[in-house]
PDB file of N, CA and C in Angstrom:
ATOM      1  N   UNK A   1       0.822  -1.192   0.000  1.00  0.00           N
ATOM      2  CA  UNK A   1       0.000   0.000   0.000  1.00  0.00           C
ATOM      3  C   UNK A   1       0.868   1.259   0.000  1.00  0.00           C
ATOM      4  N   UNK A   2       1.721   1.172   0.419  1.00  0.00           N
ATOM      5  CA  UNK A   2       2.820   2.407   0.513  1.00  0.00           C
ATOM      6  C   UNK A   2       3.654   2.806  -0.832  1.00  0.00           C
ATOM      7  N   UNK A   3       3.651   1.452  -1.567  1.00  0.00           N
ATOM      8  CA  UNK A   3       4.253   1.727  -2.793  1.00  0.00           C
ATOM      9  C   UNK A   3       3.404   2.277  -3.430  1.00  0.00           C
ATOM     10  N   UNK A   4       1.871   1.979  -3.460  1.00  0.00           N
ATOM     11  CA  UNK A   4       1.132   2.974  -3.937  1.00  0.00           C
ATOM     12  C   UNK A   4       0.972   4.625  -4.283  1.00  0.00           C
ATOM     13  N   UNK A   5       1.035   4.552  -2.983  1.00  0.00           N
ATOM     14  CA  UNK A   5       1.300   6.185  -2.457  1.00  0.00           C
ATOM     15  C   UNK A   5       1.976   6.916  -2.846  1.00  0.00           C
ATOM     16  N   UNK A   6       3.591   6.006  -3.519  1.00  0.00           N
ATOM     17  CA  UNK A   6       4.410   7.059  -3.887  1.00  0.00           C
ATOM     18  C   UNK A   6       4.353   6.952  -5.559  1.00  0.00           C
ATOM     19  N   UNK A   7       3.307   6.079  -6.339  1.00  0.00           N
ATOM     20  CA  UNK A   7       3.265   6.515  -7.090  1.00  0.00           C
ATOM     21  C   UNK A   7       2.500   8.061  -7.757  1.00  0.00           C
ATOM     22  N   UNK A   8       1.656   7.987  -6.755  1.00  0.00           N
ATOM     23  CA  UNK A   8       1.023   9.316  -7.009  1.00  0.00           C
ATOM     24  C   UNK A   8       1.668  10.272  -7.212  1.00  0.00           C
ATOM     25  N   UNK A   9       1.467  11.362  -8.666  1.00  0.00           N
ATOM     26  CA  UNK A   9       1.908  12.301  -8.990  1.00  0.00           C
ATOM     27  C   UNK A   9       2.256  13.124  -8.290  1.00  0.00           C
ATOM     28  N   UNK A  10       3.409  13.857  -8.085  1.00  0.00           N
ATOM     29  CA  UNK A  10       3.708  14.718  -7.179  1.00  0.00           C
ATOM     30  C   UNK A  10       3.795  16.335  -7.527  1.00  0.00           C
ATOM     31  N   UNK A  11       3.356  16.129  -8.818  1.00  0.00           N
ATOM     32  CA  UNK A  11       3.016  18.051  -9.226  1.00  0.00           C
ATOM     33  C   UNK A  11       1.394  17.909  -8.710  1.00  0.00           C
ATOM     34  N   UNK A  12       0.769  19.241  -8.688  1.00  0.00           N
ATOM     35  CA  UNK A  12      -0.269  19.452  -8.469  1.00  0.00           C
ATOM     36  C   UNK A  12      -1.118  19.410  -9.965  1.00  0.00           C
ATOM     37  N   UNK A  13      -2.206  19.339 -10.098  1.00  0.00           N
ATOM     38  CA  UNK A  13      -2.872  19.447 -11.379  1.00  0.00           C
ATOM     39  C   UNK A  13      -3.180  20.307 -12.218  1.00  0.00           C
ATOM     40  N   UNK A  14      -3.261  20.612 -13.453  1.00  0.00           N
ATOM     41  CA  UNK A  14      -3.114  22.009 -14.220  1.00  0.00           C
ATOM     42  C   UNK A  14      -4.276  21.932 -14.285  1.00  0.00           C
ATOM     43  N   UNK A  15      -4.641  23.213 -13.714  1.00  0.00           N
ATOM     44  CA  UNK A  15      -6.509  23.687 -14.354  1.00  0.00           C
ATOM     45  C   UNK A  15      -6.254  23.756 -15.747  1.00  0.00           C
ATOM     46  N   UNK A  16      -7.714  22.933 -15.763  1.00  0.00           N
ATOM     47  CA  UNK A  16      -8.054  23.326 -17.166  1.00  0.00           C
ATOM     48  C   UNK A  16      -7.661  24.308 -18.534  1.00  0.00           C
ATOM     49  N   UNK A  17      -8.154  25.606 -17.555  1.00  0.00           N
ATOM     50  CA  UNK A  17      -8.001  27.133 -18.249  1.00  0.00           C
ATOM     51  C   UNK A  17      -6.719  26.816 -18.595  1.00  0.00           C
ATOM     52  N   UNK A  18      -5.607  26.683 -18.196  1.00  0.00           N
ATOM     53  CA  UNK A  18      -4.233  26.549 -17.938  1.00  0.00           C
ATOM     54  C   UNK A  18      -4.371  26.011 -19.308  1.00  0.00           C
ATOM     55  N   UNK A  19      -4.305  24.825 -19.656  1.00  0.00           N
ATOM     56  CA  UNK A  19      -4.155  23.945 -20.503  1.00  0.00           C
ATOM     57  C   UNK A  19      -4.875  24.700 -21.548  1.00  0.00           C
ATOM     58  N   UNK A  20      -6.290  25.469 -21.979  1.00  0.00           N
ATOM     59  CA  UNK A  20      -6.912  25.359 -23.316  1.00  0.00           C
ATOM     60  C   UNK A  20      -5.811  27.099 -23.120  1.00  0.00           C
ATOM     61  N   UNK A  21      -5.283  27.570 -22.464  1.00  0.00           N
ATOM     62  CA  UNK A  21      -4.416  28.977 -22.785  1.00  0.00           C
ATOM     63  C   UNK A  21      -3.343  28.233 -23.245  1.00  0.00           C
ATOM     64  N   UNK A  22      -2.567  27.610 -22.785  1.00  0.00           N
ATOM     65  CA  UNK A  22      -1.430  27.099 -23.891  1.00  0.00           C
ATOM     66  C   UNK A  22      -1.538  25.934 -24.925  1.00  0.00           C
ATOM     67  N   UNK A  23      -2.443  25.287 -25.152  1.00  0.00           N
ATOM     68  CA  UNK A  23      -2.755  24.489 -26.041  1.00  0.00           C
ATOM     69  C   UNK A  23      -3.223  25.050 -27.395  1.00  0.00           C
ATOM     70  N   UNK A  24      -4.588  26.055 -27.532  1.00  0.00           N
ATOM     71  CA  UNK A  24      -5.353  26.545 -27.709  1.00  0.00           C
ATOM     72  C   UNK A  24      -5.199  27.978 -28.200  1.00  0.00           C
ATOM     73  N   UNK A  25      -4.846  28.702 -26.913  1.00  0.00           N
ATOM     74  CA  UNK A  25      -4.533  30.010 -27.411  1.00  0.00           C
ATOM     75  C   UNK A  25      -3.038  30.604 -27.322  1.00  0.00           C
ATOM     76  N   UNK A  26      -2.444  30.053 -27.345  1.00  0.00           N
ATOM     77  CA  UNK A  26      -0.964  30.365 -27.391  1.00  0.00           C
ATOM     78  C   UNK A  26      -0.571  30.440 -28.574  1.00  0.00           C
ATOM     79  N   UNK A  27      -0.463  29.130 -29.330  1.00  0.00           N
ATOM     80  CA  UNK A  27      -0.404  28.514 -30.586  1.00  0.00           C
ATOM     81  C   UNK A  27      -0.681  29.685 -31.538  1.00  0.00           C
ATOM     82  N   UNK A  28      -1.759  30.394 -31.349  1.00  0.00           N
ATOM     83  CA  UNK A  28      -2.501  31.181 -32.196  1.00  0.00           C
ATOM     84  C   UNK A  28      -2.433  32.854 -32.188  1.00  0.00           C
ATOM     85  N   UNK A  29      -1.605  33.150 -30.968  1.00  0.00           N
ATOM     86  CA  UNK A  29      -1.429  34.352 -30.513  1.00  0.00           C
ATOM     87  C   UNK A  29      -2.688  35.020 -30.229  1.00  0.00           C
ATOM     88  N   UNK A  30      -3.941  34.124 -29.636  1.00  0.00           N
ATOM     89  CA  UNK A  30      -4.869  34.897 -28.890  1.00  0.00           C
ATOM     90  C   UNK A  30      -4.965  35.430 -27.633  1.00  0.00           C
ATOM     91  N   UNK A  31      -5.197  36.484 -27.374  1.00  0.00           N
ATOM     92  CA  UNK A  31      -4.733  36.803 -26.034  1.00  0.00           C
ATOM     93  C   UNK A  31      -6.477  36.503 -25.338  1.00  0.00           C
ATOM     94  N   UNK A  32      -6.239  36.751 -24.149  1.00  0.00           N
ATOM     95  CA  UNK A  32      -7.488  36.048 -23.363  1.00  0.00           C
ATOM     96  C   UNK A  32      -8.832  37.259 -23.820  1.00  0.00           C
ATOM     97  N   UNK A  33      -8.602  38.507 -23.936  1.00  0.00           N
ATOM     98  CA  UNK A  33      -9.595  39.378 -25.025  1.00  0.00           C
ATOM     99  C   UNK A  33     -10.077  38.845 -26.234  1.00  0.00           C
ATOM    100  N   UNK A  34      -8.913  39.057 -27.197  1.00  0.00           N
ATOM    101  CA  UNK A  34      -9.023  38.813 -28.089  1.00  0.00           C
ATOM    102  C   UNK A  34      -9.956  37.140 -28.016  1.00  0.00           C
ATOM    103  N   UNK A  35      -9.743  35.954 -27.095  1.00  0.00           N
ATOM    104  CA  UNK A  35     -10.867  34.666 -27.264  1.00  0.00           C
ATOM    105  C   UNK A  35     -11.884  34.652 -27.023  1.00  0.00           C
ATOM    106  N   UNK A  36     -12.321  35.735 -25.960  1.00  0.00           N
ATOM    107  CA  UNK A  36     -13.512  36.066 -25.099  1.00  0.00           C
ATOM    108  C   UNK A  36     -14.041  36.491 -26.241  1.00  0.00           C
ATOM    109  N   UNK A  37     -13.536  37.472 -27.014  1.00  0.00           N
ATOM    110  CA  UNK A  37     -13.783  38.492 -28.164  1.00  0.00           C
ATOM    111  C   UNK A  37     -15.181  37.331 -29.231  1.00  0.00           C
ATOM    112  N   UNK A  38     -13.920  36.298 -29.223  1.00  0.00           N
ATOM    113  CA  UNK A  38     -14.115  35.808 -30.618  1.00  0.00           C
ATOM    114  C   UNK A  38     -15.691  34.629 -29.820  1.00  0.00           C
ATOM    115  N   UNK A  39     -15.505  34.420 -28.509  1.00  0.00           N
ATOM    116  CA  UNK A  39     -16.540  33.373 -28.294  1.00  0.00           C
ATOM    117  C   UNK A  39     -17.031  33.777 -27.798  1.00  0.00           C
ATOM    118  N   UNK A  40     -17.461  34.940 -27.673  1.00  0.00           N
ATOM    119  CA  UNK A  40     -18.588  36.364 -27.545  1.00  0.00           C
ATOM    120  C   UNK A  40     -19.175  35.978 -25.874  1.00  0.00           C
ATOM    121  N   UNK A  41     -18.581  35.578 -25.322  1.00  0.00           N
ATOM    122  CA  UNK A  41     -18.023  35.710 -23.797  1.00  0.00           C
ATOM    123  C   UNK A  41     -17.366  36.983 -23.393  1.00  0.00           C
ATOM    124  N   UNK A  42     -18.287  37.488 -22.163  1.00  0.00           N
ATOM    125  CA  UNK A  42     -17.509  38.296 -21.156  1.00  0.00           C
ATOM    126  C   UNK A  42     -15.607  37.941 -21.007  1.00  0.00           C
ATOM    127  N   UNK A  43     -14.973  38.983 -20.868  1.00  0.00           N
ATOM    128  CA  UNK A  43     -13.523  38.592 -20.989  1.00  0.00           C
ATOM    129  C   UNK A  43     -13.359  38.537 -19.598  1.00  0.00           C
ATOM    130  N   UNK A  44     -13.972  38.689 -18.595  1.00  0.00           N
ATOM    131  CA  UNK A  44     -13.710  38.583 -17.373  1.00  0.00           C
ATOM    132  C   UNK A  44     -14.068  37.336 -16.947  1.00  0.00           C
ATOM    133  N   UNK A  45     -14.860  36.423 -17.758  1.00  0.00           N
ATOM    134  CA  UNK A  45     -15.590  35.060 -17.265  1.00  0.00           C
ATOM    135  C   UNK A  45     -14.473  34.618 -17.780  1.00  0.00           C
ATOM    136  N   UNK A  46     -14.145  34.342 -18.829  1.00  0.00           N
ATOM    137  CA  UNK A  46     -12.657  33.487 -19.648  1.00  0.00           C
ATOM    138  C   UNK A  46     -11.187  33.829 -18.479  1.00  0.00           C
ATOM    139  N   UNK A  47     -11.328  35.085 -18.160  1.00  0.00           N
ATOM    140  CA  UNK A  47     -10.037  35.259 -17.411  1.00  0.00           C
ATOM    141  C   UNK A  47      -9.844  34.559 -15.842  1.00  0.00           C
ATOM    142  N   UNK A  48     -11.290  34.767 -15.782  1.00  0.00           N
ATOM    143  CA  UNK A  48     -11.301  33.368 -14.314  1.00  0.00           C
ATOM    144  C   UNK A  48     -10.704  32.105 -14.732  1.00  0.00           C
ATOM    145  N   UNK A  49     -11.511  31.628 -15.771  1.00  0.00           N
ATOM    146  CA  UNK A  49     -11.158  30.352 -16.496  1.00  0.00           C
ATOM    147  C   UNK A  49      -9.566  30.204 -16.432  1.00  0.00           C
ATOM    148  N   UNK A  50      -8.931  30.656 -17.230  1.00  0.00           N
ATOM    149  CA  UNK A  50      -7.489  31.256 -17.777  1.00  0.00           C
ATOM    150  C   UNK A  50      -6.972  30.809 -16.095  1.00  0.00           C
ATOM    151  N   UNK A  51      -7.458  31.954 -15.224  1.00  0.00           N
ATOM    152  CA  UNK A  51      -6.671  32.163 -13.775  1.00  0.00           C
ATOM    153  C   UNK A  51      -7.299  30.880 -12.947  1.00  0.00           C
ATOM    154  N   UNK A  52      -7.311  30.294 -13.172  1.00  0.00           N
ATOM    155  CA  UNK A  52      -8.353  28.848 -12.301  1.00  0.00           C
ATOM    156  C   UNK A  52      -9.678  29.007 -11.529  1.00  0.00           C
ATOM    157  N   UNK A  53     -10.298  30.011 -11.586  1.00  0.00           N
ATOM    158  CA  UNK A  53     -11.214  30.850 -10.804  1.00  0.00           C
ATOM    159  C   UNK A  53     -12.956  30.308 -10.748  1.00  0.00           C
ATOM    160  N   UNK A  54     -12.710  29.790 -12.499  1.00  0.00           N
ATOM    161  CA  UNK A  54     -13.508  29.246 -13.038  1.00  0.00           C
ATOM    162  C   UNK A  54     -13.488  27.802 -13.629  1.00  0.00           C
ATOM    163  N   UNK A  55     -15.031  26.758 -13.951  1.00  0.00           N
ATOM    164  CA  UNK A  55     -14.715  26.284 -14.231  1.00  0.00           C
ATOM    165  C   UNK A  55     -15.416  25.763 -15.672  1.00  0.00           C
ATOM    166  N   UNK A  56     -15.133  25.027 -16.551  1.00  0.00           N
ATOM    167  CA  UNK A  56     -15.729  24.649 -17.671  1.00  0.00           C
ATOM    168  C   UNK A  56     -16.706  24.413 -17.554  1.00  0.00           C
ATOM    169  N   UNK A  57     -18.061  25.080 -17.880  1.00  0.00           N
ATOM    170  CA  UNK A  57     -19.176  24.603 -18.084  1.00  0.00           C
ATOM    171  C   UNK A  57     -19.676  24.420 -19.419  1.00  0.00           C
ATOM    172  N   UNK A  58     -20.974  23.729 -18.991  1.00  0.00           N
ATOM    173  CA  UNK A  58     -21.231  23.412 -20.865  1.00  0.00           C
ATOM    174  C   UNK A  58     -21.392  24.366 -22.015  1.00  0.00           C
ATOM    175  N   UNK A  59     -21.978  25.937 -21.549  1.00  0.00           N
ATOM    176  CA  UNK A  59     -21.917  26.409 -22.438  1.00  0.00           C
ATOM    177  C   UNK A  59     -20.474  26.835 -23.072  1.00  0.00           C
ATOM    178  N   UNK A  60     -19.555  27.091 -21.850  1.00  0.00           N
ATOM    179  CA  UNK A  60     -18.173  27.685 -22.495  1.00  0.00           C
ATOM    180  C   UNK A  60     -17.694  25.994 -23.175  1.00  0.00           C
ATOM    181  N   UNK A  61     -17.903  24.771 -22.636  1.00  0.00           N
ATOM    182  CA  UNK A  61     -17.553  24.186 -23.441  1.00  0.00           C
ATOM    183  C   UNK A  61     -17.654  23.809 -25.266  1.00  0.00           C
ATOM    184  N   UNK A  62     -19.091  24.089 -25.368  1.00  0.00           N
ATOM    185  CA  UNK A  62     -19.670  24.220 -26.483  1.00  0.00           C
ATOM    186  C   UNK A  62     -18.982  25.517 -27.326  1.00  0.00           C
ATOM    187  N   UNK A  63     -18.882  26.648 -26.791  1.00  0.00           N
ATOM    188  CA  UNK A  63     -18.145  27.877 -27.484  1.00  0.00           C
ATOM    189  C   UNK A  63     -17.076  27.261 -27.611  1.00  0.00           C
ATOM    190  N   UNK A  64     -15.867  26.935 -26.846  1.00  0.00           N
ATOM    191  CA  UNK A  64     -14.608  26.505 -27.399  1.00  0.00           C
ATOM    192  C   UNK A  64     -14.556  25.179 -28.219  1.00  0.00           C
ATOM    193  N   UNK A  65     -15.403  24.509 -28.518  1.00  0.00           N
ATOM    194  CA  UNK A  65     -15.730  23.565 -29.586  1.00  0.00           C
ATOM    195  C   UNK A  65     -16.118  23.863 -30.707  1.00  0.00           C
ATOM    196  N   UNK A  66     -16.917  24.880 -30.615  1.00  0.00           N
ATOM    197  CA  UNK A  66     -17.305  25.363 -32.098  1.00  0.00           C
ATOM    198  C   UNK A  66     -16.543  26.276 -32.446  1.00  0.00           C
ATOM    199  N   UNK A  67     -15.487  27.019 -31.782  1.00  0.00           N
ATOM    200  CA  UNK A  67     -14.544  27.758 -32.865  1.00  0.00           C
ATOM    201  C   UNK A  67     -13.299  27.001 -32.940  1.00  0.00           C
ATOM    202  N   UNK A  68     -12.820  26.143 -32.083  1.00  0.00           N
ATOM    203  CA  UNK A  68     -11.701  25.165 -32.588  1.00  0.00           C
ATOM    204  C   UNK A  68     -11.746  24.398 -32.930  1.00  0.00           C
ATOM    205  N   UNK A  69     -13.334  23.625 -33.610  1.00  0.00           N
ATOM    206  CA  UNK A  69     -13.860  23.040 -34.384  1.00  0.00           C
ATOM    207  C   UNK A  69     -13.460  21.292 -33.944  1.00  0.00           C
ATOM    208  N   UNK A  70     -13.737  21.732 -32.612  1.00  0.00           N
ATOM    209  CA  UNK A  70     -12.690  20.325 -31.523  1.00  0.00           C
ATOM    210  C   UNK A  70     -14.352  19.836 -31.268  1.00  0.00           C
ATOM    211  N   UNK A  71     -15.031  18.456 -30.797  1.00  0.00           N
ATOM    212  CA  UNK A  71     -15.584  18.146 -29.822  1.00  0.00           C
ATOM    213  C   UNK A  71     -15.655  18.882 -28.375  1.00  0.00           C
ATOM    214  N   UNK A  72     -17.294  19.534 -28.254  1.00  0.00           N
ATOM    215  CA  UNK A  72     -16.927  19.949 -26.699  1.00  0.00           C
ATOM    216  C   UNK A  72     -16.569  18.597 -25.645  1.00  0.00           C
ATOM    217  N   UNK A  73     -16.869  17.799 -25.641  1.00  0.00           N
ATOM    218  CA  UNK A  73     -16.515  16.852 -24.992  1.00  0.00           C
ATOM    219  C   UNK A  73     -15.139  16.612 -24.558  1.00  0.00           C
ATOM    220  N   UNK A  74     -14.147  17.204 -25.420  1.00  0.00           N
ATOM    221  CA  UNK A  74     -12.682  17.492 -24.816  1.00  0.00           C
ATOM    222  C   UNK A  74     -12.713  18.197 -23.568  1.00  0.00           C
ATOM    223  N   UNK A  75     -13.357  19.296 -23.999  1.00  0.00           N
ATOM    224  CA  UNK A  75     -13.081  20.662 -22.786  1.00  0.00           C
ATOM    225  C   UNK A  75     -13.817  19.917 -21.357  1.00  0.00           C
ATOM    226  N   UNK A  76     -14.810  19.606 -21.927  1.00  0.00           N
ATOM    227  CA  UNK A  76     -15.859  18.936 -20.453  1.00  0.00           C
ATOM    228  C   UNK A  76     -14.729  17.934 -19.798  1.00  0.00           C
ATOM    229  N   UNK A  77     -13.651  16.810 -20.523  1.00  0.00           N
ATOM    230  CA  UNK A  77     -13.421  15.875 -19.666  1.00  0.00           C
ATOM    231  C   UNK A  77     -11.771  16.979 -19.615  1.00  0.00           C
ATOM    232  N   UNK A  78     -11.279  17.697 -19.590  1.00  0.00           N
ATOM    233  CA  UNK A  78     -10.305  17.689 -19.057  1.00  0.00           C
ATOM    234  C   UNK A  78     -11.182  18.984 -18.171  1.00  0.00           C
ATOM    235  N   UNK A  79     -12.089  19.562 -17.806  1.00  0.00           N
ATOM    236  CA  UNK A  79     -12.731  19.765 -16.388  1.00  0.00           C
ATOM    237  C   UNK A  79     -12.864  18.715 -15.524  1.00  0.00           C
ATOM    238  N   UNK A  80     -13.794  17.425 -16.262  1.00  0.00           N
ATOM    239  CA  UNK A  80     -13.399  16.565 -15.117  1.00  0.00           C
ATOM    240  C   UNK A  80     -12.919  15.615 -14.252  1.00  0.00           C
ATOM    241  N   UNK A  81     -11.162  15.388 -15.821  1.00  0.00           N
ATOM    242  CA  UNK A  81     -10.369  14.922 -14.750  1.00  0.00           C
ATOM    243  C   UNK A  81      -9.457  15.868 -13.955  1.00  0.00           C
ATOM    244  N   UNK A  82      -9.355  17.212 -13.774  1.00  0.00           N
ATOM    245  CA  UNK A  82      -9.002  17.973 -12.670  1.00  0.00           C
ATOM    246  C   UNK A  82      -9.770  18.557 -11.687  1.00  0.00           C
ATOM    247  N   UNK A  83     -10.992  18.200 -11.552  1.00  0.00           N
ATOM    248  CA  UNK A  83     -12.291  17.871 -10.891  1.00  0.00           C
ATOM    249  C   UNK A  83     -11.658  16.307  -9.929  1.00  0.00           C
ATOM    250  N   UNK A  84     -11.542  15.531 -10.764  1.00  0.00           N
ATOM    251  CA  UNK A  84     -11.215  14.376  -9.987  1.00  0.00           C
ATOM    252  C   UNK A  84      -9.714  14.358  -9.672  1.00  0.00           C
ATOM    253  N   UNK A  85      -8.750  14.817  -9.744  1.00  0.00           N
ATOM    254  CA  UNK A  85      -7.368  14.814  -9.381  1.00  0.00           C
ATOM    255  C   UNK A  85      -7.675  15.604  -8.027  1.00  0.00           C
ATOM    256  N   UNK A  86      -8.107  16.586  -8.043  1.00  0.00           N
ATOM    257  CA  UNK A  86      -8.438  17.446  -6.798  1.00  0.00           C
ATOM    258  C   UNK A  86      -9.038  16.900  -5.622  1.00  0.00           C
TER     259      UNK A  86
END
């Protein structure tokens, strides 16, 4: 049981936001305005997101699916496996 234990990851987990800002909008030189801009979202709701404040819900999932032309279903499960790492 102890060997267990130390397999567990020992960084903490990247929010979400974290991940679709450098995956997502880095790549592309969107700044967190300029995405809010484009997925006609408040830039202050995305910047929670961005800052961990917030978390993926379905509608922002659905917006970042339909302009990165990704499955929202991405965005939803990497909410909730750092939902479940936590």
């Amino acid at each position: 049981m102890t060997r267990q234990k130390e397999k567990i990851n020992k960084y903490p987990p990247v929010h979400p936001g974290k991940t679709i800002q450098r995956q997502f909008f880095a790549p592309l030189n969107l700044s967190t305005e300029e995405a809010a801009q484009a997925l006609k979202i408040p830039t202050y709701q995305l910047q929670d997101l961005v800052d961990g404040r917030n978390k993926i819900d379905l509608e922002i999932a659905y917006r970042l699916g339909r302009y990165f032309q990704i499955e929202p279903e991405l965005f939803l499960n990497l909410q909730q496996r750092y939902d479940f790492e936590v």
